[in-house]
C-alpha atoms as a PDB file:
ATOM      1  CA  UNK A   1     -10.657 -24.954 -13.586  1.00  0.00           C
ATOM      2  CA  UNK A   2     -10.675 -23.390 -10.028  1.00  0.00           C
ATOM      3  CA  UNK A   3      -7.794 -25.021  -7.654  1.00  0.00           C
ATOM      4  CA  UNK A   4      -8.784 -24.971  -3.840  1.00  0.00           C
ATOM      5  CA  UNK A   5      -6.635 -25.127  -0.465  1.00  0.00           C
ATOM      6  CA  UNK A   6      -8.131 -25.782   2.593  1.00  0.00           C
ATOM      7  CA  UNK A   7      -6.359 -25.226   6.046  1.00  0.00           C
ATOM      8  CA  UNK A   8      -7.888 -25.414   9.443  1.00  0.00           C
ATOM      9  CA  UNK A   9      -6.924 -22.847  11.248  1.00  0.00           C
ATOM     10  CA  UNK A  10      -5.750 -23.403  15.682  1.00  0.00           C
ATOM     11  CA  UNK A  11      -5.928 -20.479  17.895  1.00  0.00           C
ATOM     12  CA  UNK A  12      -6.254 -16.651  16.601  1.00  0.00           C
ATOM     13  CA  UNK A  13      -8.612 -17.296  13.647  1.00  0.00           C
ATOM     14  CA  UNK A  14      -7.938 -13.116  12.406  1.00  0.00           C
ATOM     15  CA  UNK A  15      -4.559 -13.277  13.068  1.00  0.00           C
ATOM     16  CA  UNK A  16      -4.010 -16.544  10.719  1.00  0.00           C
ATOM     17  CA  UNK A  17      -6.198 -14.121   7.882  1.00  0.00           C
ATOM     18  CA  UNK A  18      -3.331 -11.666   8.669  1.00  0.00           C
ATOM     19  CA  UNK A  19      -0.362 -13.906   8.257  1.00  0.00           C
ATOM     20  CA  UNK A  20      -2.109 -15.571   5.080  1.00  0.00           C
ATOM     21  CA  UNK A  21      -2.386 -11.524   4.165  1.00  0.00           C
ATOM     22  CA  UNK A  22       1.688 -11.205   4.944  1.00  0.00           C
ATOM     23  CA  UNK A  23       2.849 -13.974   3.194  1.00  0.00           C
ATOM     24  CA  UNK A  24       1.380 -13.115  -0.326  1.00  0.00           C
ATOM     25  CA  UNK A  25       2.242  -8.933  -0.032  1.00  0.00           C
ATOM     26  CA  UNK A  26       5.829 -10.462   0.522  1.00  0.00           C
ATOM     27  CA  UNK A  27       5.875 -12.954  -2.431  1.00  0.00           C
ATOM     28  CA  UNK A  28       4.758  -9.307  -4.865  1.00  0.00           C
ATOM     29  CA  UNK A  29       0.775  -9.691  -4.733  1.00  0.00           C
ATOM     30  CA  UNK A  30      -1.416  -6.880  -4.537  1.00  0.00           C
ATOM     31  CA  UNK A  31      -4.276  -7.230  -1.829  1.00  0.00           C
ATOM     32  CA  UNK A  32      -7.825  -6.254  -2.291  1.00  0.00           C
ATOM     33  CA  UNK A  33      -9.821  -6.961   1.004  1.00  0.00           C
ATOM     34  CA  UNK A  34     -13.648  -7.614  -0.493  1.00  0.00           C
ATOM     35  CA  UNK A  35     -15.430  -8.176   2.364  1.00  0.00           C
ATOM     36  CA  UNK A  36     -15.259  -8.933   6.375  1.00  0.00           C
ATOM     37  CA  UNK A  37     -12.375 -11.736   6.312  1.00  0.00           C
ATOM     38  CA  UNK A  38     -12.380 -12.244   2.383  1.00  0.00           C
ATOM     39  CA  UNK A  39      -9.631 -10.674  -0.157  1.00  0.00           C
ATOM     40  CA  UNK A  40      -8.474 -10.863  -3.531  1.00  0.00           C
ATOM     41  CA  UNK A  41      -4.711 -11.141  -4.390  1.00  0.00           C
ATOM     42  CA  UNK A  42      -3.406 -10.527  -8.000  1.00  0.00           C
ATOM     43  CA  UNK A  43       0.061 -11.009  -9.118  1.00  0.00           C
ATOM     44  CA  UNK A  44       1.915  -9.045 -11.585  1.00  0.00           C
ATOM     45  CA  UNK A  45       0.696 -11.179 -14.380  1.00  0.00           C
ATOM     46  CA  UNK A  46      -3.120 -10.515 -13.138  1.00  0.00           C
ATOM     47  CA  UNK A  47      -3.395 -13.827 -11.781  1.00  0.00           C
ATOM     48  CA  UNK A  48      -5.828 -13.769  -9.059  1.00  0.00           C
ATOM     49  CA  UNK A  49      -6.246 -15.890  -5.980  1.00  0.00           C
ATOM     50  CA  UNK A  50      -9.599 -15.603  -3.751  1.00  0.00           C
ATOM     51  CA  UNK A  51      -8.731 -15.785   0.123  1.00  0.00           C
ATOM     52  CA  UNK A  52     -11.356 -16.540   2.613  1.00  0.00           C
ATOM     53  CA  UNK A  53     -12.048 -17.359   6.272  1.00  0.00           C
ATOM     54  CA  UNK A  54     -14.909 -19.237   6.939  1.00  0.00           C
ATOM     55  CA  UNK A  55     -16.241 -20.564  10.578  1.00  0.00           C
ATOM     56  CA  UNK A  56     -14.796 -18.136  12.709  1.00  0.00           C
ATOM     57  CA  UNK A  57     -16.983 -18.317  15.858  1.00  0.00           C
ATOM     58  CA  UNK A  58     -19.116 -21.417  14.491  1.00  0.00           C
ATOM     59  CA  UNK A  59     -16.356 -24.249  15.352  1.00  0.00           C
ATOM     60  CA  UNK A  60     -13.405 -24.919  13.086  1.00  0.00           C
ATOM     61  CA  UNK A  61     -12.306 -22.320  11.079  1.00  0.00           C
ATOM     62  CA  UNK A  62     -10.795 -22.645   7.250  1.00  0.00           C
ATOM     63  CA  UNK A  63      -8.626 -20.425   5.573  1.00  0.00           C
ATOM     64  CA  UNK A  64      -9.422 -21.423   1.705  1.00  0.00           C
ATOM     65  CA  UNK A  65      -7.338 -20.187  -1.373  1.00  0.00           C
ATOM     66  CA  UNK A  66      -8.377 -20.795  -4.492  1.00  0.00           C
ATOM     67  CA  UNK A  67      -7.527 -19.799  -7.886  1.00  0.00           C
ATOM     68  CA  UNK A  68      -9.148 -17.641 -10.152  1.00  0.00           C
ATOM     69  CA  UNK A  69      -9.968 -19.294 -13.503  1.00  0.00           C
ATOM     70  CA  UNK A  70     -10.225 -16.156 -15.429  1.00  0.00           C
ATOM     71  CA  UNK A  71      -7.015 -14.619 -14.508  1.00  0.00           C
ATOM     72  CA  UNK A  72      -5.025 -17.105 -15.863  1.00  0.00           C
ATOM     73  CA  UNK A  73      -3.740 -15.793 -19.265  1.00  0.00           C
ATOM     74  CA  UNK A  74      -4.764 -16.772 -22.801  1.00  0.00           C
ATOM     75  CA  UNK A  75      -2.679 -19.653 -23.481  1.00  0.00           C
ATOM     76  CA  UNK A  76      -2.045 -23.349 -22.381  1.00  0.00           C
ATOM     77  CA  UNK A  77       1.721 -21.917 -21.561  1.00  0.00           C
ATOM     78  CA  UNK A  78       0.719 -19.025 -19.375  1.00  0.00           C
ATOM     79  CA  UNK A  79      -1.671 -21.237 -17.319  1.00  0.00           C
ATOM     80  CA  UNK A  80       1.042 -23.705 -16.630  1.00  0.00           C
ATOM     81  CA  UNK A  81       2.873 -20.473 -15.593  1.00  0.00           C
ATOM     82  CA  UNK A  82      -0.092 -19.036 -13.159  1.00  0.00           C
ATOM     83  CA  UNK A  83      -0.474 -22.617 -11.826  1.00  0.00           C
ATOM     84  CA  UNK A  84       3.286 -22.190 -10.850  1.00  0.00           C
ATOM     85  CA  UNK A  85       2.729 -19.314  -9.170  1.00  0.00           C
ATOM     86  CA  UNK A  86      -0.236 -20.176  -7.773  1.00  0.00           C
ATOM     87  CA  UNK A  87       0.982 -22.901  -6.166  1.00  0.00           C
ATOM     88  CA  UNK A  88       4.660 -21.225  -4.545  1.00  0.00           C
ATOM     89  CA  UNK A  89       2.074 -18.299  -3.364  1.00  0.00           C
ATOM     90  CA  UNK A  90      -0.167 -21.555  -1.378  1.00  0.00           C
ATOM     91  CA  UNK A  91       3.196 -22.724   0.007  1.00  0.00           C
ATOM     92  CA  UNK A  92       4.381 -19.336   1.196  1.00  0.00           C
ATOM     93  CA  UNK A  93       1.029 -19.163   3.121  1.00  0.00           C
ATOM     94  CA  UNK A  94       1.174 -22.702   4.425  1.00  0.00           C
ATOM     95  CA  UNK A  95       4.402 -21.672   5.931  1.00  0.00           C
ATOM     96  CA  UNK A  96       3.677 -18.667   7.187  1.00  0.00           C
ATOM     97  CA  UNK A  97       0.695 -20.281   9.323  1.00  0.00           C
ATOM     98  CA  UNK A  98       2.848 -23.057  10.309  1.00  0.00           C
ATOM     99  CA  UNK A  99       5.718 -20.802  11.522  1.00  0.00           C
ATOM    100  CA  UNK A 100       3.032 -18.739  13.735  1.00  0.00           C
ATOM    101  CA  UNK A 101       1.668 -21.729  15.397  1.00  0.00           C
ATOM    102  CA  UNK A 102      -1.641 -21.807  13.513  1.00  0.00           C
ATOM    103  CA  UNK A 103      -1.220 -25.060  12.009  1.00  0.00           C
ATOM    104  CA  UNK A 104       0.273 -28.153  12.583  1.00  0.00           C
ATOM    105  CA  UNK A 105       2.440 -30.710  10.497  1.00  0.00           C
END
């Protein structure tokens, strides 16, 4: 099962990609851009998480993470691990776009 975060994104739409971008090279990922605003990031345990921006220019944009389903491992103990991961590598992000003024709490 795929596990999605949505933020909206205030101000410098590219620049929030970038910080999102920042935050998981720091945390150890690997980054794969696949596209105009779109990315893969693996970890060293070849879990992956799918980063997007959607909307720029059309209204609201939304940065969305979500996880990969197939990069999870084999067993019920190394997706509990990925999901772990997973989720510190959302809350890096989430910090990182709160801390440049791109979201609000």
């Amino acid at each position: 099962m795929a596990r999605k975060f949505e933020f909206r994104i205030i101000g410098d739409a590219p620049a929030a990609f970038a910080a999102a971008r920042g935050a998981l090279v720091e945390r150890g990922l690997t980054w794969q851009d696949t596209g105009d605003l779109a990315a893969v990031a693996e970890d060293e345990e070849g879990a992956r998480i799918a980063v997007r921006l959607d909307g720029v220019g059309e209204g609201i944009p939304m940065l969305r993470l979500e996880r990969a389903a197939d990069g999870a491992g084999q067993g019920p103990i190394a997706r509990v691990r990925a999901g772990s991961r997973y989720k510190k590598a959302v809350r890096a992000v989430e910090g990182q776009l709160v801390a440049g003024g791109f979201l609000t709490h």
